[in-house]
C-alpha atoms as a PDB file:
ATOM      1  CA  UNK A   1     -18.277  -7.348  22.492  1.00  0.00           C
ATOM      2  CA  UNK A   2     -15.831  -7.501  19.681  1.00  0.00           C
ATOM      3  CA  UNK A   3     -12.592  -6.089  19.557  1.00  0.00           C
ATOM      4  CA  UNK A   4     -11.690  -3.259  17.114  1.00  0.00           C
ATOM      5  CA  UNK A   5      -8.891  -2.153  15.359  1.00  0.00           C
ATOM      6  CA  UNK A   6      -7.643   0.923  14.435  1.00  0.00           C
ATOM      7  CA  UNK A   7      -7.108   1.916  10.485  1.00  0.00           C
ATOM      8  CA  UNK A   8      -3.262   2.066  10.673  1.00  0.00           C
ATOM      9  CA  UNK A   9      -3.076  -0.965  12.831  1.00  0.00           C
ATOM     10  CA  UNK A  10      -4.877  -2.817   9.955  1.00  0.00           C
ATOM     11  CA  UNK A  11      -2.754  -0.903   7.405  1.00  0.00           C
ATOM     12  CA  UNK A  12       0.412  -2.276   9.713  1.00  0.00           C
ATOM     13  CA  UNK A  13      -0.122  -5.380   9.316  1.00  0.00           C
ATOM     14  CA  UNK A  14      -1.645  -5.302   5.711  1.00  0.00           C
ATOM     15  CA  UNK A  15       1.403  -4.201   4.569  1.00  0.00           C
ATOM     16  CA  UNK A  16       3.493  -6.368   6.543  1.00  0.00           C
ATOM     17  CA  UNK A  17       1.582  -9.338   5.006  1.00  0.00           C
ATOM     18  CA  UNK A  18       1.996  -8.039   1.318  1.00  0.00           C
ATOM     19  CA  UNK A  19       5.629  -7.805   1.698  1.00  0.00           C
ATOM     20  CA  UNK A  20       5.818 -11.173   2.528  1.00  0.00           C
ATOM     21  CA  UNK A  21       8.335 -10.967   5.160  1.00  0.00           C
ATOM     22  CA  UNK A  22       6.665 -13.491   7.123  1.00  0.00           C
ATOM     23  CA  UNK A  23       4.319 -15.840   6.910  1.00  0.00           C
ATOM     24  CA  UNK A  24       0.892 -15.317   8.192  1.00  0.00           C
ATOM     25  CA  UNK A  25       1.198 -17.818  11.025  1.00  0.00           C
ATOM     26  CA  UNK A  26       4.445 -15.526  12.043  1.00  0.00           C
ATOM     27  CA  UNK A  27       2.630 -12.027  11.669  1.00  0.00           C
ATOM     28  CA  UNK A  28      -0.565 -13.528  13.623  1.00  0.00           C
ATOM     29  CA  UNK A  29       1.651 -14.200  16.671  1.00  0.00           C
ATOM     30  CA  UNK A  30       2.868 -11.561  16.080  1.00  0.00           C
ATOM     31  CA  UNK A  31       0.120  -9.297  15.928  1.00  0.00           C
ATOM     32  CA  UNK A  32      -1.682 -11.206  18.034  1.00  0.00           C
ATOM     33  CA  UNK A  33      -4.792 -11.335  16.032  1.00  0.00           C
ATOM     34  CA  UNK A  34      -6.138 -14.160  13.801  1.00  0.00           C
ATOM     35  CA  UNK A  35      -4.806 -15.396  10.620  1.00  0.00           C
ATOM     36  CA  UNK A  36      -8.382 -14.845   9.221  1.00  0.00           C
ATOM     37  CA  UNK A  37      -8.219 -11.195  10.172  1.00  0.00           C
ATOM     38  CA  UNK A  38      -4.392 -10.597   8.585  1.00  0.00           C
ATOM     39  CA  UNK A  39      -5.766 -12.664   4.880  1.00  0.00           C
ATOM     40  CA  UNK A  40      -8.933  -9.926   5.108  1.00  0.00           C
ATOM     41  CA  UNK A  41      -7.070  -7.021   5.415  1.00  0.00           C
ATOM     42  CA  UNK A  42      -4.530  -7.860   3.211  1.00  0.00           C
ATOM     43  CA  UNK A  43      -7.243  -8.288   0.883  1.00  0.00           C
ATOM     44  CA  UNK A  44      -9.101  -5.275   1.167  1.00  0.00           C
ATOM     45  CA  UNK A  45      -5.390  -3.417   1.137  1.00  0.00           C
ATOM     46  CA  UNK A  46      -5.025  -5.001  -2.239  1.00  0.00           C
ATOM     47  CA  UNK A  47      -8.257  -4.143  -3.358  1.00  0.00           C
ATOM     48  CA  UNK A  48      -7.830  -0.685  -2.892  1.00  0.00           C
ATOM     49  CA  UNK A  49      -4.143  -0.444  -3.891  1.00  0.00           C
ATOM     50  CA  UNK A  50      -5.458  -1.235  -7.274  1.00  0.00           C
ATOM     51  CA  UNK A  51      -8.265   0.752  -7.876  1.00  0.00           C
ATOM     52  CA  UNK A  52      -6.666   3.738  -9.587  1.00  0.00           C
ATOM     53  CA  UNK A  53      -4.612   1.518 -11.962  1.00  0.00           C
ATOM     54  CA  UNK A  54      -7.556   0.049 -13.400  1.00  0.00           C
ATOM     55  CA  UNK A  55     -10.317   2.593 -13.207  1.00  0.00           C
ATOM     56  CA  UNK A  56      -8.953   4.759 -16.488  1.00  0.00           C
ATOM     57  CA  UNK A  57     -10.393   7.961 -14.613  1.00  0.00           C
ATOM     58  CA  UNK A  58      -7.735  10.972 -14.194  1.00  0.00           C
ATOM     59  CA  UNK A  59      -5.917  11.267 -10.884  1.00  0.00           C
ATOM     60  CA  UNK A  60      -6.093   8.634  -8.263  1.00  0.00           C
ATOM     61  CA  UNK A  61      -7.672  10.779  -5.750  1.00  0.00           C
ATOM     62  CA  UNK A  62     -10.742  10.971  -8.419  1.00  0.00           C
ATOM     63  CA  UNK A  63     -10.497   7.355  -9.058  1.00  0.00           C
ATOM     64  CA  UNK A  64     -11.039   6.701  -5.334  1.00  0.00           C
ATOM     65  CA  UNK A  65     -13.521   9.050  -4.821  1.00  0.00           C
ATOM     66  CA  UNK A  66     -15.667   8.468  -8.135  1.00  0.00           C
ATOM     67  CA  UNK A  67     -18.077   5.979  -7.110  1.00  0.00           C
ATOM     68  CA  UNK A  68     -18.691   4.463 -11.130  1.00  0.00           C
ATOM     69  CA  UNK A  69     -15.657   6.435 -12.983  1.00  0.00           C
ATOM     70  CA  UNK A  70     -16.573   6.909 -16.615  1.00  0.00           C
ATOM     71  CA  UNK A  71     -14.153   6.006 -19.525  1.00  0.00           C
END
């Protein structure tokens, strides 16, 4: 069976990874988890960091929740 992660264990080390602190190598010892894991998350994290600035609907919260926002 896999192992899972939490959502603010992934958010941990999402955010670790965007601030560039370390590099992924580090944060996977670290974090004892794959590099493969850390480049998803940080992905995902990046993903939905920029939904709301592109999306032109009102608030963010909308924008996150609208599944096709319209213009």
């Amino acid at each position: 069976m896999r192992k899972r992660y939490p959502g603010n264990f992934k958010a941990k080390v999402a955010v670790a990874a965007i601030k560039s602190e370390d590099t992924i190598a580090e944060l996977s010892s670290k974090f004892e988890i794959h590099r493969a894991l850390i480049m998803r998350w940080k992905m995902v994290m990046g993903d939905v960091a920029t939904i709301p600035l592109f999306c032109g609907a009102g608030s963010p919260k909308t924008a996150l929740l609208t599944p096709n926002p319209q213009p």
